[in-house]
Protein backbone atom coordinates (compact mmCIF):
# COMPACT_ATOMS: atom_id res chain seq x y z
CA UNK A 1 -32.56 -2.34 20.22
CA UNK A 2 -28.90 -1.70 20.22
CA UNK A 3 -26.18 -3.48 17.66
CA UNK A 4 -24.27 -5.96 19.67
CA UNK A 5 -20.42 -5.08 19.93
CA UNK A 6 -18.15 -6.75 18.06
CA UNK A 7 -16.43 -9.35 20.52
CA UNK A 8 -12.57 -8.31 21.67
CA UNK A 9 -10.15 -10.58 19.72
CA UNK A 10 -8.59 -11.59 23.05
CA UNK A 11 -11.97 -13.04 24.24
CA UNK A 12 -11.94 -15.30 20.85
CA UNK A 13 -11.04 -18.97 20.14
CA UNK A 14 -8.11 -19.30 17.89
CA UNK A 15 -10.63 -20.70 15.32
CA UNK A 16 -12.68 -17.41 16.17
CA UNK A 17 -9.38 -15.61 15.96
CA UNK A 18 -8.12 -16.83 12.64
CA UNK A 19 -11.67 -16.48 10.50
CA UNK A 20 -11.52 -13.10 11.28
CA UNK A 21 -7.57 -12.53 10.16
CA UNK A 22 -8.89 -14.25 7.10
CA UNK A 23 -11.71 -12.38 6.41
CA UNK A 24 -10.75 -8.92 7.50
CA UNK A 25 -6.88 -8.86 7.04
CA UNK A 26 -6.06 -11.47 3.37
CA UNK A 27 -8.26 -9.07 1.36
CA UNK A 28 -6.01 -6.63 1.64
CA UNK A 29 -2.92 -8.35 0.39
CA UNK A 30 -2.67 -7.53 -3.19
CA UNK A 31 -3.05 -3.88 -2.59
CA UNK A 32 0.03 -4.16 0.36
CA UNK A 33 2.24 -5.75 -2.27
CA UNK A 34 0.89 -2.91 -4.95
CA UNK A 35 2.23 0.00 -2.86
CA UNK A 36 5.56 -2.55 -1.69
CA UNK A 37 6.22 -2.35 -5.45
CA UNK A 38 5.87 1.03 -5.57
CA UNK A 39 8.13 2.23 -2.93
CA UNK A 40 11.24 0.99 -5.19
CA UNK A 41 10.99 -2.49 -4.28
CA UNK A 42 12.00 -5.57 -6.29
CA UNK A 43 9.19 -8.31 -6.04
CA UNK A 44 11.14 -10.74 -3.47
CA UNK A 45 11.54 -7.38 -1.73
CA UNK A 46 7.97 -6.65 -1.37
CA UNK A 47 7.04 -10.10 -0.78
CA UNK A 48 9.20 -10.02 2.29
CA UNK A 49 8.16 -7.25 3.26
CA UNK A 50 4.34 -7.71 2.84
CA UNK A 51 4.64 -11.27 4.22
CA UNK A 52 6.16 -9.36 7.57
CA UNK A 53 3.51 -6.88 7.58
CA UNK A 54 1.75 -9.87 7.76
CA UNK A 55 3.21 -11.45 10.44
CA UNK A 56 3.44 -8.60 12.37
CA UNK A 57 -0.52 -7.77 12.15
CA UNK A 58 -1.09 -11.30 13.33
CA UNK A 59 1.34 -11.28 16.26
CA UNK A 60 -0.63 -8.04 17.32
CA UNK A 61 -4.15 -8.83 15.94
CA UNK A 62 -5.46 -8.44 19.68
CA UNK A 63 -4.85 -5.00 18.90
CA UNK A 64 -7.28 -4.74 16.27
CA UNK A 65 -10.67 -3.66 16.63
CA UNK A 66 -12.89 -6.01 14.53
CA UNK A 67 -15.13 -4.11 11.76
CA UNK A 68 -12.96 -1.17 11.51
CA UNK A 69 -10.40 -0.38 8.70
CA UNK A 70 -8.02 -3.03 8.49
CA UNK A 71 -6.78 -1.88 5.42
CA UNK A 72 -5.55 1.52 6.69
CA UNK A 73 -4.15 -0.52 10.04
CA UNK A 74 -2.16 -3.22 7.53
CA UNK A 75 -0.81 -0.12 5.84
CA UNK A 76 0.17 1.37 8.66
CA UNK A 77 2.10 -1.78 9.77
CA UNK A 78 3.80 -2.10 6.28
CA UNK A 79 4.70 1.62 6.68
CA UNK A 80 5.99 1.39 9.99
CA UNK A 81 8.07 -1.72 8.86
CA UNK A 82 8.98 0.04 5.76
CA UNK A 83 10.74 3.59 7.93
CA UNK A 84 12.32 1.29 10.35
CA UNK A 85 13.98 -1.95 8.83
CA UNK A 86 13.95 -1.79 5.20
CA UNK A 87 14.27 1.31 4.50
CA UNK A 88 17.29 2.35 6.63
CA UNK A 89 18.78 -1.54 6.04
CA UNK A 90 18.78 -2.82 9.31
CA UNK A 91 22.05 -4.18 11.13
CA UNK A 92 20.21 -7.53 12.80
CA UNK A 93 17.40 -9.80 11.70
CA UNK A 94 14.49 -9.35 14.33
CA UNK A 95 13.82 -12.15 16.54
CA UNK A 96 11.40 -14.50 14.72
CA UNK A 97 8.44 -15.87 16.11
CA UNK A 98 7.90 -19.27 14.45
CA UNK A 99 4.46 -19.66 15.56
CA UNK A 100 3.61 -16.50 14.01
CA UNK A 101 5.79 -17.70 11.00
CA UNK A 102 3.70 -20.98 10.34
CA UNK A 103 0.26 -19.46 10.87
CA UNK A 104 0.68 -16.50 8.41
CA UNK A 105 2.73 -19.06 6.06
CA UNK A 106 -0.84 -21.00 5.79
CA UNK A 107 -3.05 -18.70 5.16
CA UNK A 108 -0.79 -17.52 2.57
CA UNK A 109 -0.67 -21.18 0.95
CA UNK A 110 -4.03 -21.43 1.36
CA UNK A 111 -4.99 -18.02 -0.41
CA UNK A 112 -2.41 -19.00 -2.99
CA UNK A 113 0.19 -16.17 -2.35
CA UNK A 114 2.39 -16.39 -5.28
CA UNK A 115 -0.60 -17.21 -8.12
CA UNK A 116 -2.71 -13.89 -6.67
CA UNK A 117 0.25 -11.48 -6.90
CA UNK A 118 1.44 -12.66 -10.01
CA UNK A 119 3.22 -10.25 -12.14
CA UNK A 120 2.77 -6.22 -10.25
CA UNK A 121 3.41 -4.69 -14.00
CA UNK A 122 0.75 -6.91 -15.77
CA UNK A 123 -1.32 -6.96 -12.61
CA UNK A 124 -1.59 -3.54 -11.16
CA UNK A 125 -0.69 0.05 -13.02
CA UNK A 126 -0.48 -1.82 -16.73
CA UNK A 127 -3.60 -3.17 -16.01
CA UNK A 128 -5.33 0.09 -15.07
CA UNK A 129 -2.86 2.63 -16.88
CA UNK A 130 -1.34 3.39 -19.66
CA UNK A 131 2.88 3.02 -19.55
CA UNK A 132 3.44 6.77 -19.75
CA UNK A 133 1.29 7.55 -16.76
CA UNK A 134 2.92 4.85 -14.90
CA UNK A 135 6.67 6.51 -15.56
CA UNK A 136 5.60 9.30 -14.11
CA UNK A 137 4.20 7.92 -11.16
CA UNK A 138 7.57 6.24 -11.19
CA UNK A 139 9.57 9.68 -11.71
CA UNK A 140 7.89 11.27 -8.30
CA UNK A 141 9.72 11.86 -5.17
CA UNK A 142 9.27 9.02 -3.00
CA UNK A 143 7.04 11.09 -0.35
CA UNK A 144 5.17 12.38 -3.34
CA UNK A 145 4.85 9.11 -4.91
CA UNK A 146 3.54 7.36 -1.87
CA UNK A 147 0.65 10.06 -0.83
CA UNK A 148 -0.52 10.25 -4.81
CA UNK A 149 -1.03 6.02 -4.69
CA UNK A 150 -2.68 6.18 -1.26
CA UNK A 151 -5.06 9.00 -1.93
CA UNK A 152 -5.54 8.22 -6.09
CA UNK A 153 -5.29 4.37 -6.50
CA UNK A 154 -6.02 3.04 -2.83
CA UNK A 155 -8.83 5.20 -2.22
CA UNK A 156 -7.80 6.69 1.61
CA UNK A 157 -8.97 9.54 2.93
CA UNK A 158 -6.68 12.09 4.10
CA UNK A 159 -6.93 11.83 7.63
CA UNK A 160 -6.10 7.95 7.17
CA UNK A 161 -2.78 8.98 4.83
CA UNK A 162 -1.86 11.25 7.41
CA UNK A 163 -2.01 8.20 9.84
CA UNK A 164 -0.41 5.70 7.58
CA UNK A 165 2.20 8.00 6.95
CA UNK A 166 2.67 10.04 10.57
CA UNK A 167 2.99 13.69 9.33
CA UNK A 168 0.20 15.95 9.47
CA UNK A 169 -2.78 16.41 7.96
CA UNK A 170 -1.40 19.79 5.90
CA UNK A 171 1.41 17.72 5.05
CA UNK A 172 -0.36 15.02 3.25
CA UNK A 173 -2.51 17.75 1.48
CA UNK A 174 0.81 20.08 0.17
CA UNK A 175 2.17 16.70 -0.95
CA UNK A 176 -0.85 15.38 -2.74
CA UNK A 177 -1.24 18.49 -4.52
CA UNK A 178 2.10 19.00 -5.45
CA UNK A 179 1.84 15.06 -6.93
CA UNK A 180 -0.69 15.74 -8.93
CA UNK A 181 0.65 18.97 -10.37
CA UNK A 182 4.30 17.27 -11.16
CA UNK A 183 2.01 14.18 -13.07
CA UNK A 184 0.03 16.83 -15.36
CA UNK A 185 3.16 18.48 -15.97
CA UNK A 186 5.06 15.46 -17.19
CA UNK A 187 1.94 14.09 -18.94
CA UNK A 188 0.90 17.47 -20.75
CA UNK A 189 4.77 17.61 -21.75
CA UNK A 190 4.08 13.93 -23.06
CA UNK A 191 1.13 14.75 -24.96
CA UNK A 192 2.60 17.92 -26.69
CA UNK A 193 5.52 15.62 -28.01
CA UNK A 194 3.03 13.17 -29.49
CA UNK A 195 1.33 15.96 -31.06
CA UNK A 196 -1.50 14.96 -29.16
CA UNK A 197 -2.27 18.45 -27.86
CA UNK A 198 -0.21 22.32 -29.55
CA UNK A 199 2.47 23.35 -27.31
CA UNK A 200 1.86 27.32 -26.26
CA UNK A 201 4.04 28.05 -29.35
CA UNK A 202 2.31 26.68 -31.86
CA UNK A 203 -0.96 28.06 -30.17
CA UNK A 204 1.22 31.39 -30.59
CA UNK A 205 1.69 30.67 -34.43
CA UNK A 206 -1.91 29.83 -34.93
């Protein structure tokens, strides 16, 4: 006996509709926010922008397929949003769907939007880092930067950087690698200041 398909969102009730943006889609909104911060946002930055990735996802939910990786397709959206509006400062405001508006505002009241974030530094890389480690995450070429948190601290795959991010596959690998040999440099040159490890002199001396 075969698995029944998941049913098409565009075959759903509302009620249908908006269990599943809840369940699939909200889990997913602390981590958005994490990488917002971390593209050189300022908190009501990211919140903006995370709450549009949100609104966007829900405008287009139809075009979800349920039980696959919503987390890869939010960050996708958030990326997109990212290249095209906030990034390059857009000219006009995009026409606003109110609907949309009031529905996402909801769930977000009802998941308690602001008391979840909370504070990113506290929250996030303080929380699962030490400081120095988070500079020089900080310190990394935003390209760099972006490919180290996806792969390192939200757990993607490459193939589903390379799709967040639209470059190729090779691209996402070069970058990665590079990422991670700028952090050991700046965190071995961190460590020989402490005294924490010999520098190649005093291994010389010795």
């Amino acid at each position: 006996m075969t698995d029944e398909a998941p049913k098409e969102i565009e075959k759903m009730s509302k009620e249908e509709k908006d269990r599943l943006f809840r369940e699939e889609a909200l889990p997913h909104l602390n981590a958005l926010y994490n990488y917002a911060r971390s593209i050189n946002y300022s908190q009501e930055d990211a919140e903006d922008l995370v709450q549009d990735t949100y609104m966007r996802a829900y405008r287009f939910f139809h075009q979800y397929t349920p039980g696959s990786n919503c987390k890869a397709w939010l960050f996708t959206i958030l990326r997109n949003l990212y290249n095209s509006r906030y990034k390059q400062y857009k000219k006009k405001p995009d026409k606003v769907h109110y609907e949309d508006t009031d529905e996402v505002y909801n769930f977000m009241v009802e998941g308690e939007w602001t008391s979840e974030i909370g504070d990113p530094e506290s929250e996030f890389f303080d929380s699962i880092l030490p400081q120095r480690i988070v500079d020089a995450i900080e310190e990394l070429p935003e390209e760099f930067k972006s490919t180290l948190i996806l792969a390192d601290l939200e757990d993607f795959s490459y193939k589903e950087i390379a799709e967040i991010l639209d470059c190729p596959l090779g691209t996402v690998m070069s970058r990665l690698h590079r990422a991670r040999n700028i952090l050991k440099k700046k965190l071995v040159d961190y460590a020989e200041e402490q005294g924490v490890v010999k520098t190649e002199n005093e291994n010389y001396n010795n």
